[in-house]
Protein backbone atom coordinates (compact mmCIF):
# COMPACT_ATOMS: atom_id res chain seq x y z
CA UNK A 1 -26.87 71.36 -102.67
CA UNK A 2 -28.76 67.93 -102.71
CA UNK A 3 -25.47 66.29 -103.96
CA UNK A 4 -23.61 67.93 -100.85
CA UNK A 5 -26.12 67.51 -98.00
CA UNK A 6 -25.80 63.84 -99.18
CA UNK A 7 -22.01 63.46 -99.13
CA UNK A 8 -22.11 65.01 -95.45
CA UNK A 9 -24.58 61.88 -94.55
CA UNK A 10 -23.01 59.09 -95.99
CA UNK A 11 -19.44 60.58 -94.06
CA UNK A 12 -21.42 60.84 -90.90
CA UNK A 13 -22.84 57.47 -91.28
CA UNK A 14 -19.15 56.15 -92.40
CA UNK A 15 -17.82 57.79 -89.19
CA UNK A 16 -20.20 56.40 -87.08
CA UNK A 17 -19.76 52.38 -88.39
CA UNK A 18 -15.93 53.24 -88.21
CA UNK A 19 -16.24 54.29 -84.67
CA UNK A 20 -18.78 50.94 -84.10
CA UNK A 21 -15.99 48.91 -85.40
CA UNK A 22 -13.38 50.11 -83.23
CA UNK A 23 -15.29 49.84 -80.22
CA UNK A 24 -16.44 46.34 -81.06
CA UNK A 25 -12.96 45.53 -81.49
CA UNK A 26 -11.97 46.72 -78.11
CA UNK A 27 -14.33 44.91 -76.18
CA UNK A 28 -13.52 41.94 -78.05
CA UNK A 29 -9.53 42.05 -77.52
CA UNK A 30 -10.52 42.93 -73.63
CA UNK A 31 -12.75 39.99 -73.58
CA UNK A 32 -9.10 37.51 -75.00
CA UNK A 33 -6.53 39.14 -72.54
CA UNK A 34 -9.28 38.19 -70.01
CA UNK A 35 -10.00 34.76 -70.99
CA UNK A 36 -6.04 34.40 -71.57
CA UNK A 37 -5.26 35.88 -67.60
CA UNK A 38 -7.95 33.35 -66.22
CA UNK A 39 -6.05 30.62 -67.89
CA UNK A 40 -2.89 32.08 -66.63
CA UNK A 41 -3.45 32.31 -63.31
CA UNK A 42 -5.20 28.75 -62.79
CA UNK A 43 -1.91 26.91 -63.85
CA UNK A 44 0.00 25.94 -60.49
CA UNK A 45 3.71 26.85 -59.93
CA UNK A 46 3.55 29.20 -63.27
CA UNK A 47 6.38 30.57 -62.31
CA UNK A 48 8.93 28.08 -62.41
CA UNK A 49 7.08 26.81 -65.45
CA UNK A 50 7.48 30.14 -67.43
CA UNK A 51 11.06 30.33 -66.07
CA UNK A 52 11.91 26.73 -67.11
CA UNK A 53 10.13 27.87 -70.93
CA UNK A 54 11.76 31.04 -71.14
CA UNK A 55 15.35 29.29 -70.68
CA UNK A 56 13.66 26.25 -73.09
CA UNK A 57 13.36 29.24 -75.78
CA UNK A 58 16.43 31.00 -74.91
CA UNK A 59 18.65 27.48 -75.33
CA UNK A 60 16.43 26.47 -78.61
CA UNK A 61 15.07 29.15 -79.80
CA UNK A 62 14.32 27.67 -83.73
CA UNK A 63 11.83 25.22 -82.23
CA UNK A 64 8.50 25.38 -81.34
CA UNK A 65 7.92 26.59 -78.20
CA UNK A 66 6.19 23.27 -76.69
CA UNK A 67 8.60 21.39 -78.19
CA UNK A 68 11.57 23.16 -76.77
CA UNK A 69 10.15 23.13 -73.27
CA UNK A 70 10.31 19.22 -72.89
CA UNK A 71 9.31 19.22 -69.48
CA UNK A 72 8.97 22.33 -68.44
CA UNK A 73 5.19 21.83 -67.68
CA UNK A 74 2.68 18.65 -67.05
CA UNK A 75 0.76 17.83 -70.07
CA UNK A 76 -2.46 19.76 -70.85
CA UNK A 77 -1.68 22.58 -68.80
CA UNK A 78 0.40 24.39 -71.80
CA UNK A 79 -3.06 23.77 -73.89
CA UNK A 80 -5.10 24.39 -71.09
CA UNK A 81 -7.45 21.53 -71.74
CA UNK A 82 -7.73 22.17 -75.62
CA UNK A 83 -5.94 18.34 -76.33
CA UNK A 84 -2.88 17.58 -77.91
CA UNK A 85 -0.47 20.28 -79.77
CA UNK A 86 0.03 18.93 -83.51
C-alpha cells in the first residue's frame, strides 16, 4: 500500500513539472514571435524588401539568404541592429 500511495505521488508530481514545462515553454515562444513582429514591423518598405528576398531566394536558392539578397535591404536592417552577418 505504502509502495503504491507513493508511485501515485511521484506521477502527480511528474505531471505537474510536465505541465510547468509546457507552459513555461509557451510563454517563452509567445514572448520570440513577439519580439520577432516588433522587429518586423519597424523595418520601412518591408514589403518590397521581403518581395525583393523572396525572388533573391527563389533565383539562388543554395546561398545564404543575406547573401542572395544583395541589395534587397539597407544594411543593419536584415540584423536589426545585432552588427554584421559572418
Amino acid at each position: 500500500m505504502c509502495w503504491t500511495r507513493q508511485a501515485e505521488l511521484v506521477d502527480g508530481l511528474v505531471e505537474l513539472l510536465v505541465g510547468l514545462i509546457h507552459k513555461i515553454n509557451a510563454r517563452a515562444e509567445r514572448k520570440v514571435e513577439k519580439e520577432l513582429i516588433g522587429e518586423l514591423t519597424a523595418v520601412k518598405g518591408k514589403r518590397g524588401i521581403f518581395s525583393k528576398m523572396v525572388n533573391a531566394a527563389i533565383e539562388h536558392p543554395d546561398e545564404r539568404a543575406d547573401r542572395a539578397a544583395g541589395g534587397a535591404a539597407p544594411p543593419g536592417d536584415l540584423c536589426a541592429g545585432r552588427g554584421p552577418v559572418a
